[in-house]
C-alpha atoms as a PDB file:
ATOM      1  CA  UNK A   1     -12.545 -14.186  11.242  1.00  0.00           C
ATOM      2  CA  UNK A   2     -14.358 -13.064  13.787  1.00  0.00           C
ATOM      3  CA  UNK A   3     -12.443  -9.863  14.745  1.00  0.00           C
ATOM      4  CA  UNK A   4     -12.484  -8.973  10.847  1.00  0.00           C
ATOM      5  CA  UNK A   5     -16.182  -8.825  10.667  1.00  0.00           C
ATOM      6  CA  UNK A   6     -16.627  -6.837  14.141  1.00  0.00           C
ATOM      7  CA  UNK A   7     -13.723  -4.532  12.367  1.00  0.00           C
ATOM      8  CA  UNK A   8     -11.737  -5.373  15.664  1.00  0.00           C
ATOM      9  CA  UNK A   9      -8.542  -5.982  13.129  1.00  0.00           C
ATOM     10  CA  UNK A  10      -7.628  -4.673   9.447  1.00  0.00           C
ATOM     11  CA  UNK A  11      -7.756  -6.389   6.666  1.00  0.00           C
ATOM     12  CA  UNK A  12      -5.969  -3.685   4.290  1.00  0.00           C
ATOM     13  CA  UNK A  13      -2.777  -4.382   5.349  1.00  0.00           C
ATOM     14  CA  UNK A  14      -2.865  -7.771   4.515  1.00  0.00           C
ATOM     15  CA  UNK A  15      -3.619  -7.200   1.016  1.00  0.00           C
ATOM     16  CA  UNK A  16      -1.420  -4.152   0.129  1.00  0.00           C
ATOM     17  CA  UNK A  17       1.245  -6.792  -0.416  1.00  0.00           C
ATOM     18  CA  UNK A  18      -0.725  -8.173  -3.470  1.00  0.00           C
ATOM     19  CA  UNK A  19      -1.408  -4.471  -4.458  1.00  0.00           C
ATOM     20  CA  UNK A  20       2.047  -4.044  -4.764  1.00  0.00           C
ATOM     21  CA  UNK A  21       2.776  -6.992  -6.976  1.00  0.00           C
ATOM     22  CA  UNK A  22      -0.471  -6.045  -8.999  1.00  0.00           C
ATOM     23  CA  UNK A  23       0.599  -2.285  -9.086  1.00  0.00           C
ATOM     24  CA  UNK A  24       4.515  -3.683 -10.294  1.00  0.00           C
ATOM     25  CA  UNK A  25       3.074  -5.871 -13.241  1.00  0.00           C
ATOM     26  CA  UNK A  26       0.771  -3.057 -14.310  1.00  0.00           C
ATOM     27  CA  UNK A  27       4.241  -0.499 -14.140  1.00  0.00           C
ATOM     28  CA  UNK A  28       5.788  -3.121 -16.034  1.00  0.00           C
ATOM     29  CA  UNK A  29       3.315  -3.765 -18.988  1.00  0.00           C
ATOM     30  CA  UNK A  30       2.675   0.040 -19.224  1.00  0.00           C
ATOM     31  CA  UNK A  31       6.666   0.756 -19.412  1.00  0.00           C
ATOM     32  CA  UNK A  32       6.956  -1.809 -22.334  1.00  0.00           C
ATOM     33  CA  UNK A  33       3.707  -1.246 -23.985  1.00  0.00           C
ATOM     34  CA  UNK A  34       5.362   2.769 -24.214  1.00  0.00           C
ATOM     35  CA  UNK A  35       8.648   1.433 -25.454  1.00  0.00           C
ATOM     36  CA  UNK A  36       7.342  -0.095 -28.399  1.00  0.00           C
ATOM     37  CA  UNK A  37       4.411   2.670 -29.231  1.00  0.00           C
ATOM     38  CA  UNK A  38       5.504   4.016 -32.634  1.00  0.00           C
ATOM     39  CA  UNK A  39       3.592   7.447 -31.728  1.00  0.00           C
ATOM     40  CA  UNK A  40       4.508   8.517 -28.246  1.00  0.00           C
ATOM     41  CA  UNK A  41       7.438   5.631 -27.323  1.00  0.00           C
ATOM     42  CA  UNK A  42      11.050   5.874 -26.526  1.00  0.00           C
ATOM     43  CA  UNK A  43      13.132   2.819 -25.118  1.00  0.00           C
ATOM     44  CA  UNK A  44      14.097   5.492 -22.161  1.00  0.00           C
ATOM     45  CA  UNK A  45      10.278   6.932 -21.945  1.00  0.00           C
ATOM     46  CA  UNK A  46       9.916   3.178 -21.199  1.00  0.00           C
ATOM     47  CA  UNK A  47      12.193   2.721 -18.850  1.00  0.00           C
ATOM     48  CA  UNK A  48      11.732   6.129 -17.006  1.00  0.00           C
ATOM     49  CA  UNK A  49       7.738   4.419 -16.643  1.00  0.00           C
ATOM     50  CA  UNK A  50       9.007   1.256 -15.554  1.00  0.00           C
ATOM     51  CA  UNK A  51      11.752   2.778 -12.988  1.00  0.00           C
ATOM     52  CA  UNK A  52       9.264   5.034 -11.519  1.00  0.00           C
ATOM     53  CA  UNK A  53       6.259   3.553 -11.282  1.00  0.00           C
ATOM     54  CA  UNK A  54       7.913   0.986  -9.456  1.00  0.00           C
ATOM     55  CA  UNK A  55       9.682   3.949  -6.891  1.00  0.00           C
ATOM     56  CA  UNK A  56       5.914   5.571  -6.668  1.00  0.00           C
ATOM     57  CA  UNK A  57       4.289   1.889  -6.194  1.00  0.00           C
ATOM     58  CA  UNK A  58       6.759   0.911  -3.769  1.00  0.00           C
ATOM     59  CA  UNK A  59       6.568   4.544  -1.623  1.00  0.00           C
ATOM     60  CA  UNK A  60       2.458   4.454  -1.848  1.00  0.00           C
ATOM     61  CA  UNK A  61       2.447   0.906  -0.369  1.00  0.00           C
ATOM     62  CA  UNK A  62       4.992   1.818   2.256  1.00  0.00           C
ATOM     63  CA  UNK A  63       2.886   5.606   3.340  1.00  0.00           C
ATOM     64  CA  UNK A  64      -0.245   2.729   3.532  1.00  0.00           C
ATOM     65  CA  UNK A  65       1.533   0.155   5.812  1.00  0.00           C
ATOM     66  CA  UNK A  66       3.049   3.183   7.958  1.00  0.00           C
ATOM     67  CA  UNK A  67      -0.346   4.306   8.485  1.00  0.00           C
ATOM     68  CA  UNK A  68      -1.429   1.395   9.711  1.00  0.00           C
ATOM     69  CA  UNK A  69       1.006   0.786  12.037  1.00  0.00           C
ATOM     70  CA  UNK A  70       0.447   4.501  13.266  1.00  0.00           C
ATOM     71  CA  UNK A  71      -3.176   2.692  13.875  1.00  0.00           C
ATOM     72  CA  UNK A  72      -1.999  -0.398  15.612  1.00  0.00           C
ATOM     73  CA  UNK A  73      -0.020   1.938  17.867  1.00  0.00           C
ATOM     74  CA  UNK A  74      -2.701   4.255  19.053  1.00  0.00           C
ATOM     75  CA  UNK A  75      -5.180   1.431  18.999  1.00  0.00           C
ATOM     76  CA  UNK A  76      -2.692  -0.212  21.833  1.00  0.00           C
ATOM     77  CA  UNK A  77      -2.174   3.079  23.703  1.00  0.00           C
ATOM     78  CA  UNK A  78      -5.922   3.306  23.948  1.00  0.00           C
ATOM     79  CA  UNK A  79      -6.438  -0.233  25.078  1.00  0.00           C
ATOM     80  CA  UNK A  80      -3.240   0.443  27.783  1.00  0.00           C
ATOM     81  CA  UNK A  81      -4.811   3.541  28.934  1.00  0.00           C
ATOM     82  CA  UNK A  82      -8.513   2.556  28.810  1.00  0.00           C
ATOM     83  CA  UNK A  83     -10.157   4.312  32.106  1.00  0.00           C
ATOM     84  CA  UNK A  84     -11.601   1.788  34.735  1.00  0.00           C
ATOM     85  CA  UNK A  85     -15.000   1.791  36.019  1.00  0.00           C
ATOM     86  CA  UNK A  86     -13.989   3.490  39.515  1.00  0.00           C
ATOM     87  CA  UNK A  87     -12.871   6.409  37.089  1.00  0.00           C
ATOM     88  CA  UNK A  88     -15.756   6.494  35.610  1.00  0.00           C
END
């Protein structure tokens, strides 16, 4: 707990998971909601919704986790290469 409140760790990447599933539920209710408008719906309008929101959800969590890995990485190579005092 500690290292979340001195922002010594991330806490994002822990909850993009539940993004997802959030994101995927809200694809899915918007997807049938269009199939079964009388104005602007279309069982394949639906289903286009529903088939990519779930691609775009699903890349838009991934570009988030990659970048913080990309973090975790450099955060490491900064702690391996840190300069000692005698540098100093």
């Amino acid at each position: 707990m500690k290292d979340i409140f001195l922002f010594n760790s991330m806490l994002t990447p822990k909850i993009i998971t539940v993004v997802y599933w959030l994101m995927l539920v809200g694809v899915l209710v918007g997807g049938i909601g269009t199939m079964f408008d009388k104005y602007n719906g279309g069982i394949l309008a639906g289903l286009g919704i529903i088939v990519a929101g779930a691609i775009g959800a699903r890349i838009w969590c991934e570009m988030m986790i990659v970048l913080f890995k990309i973090h975790e990485n450099l955060r490491r190579i900064a702690d391996r290469e840190a300069p000692s005092q005698d540098e100093l």
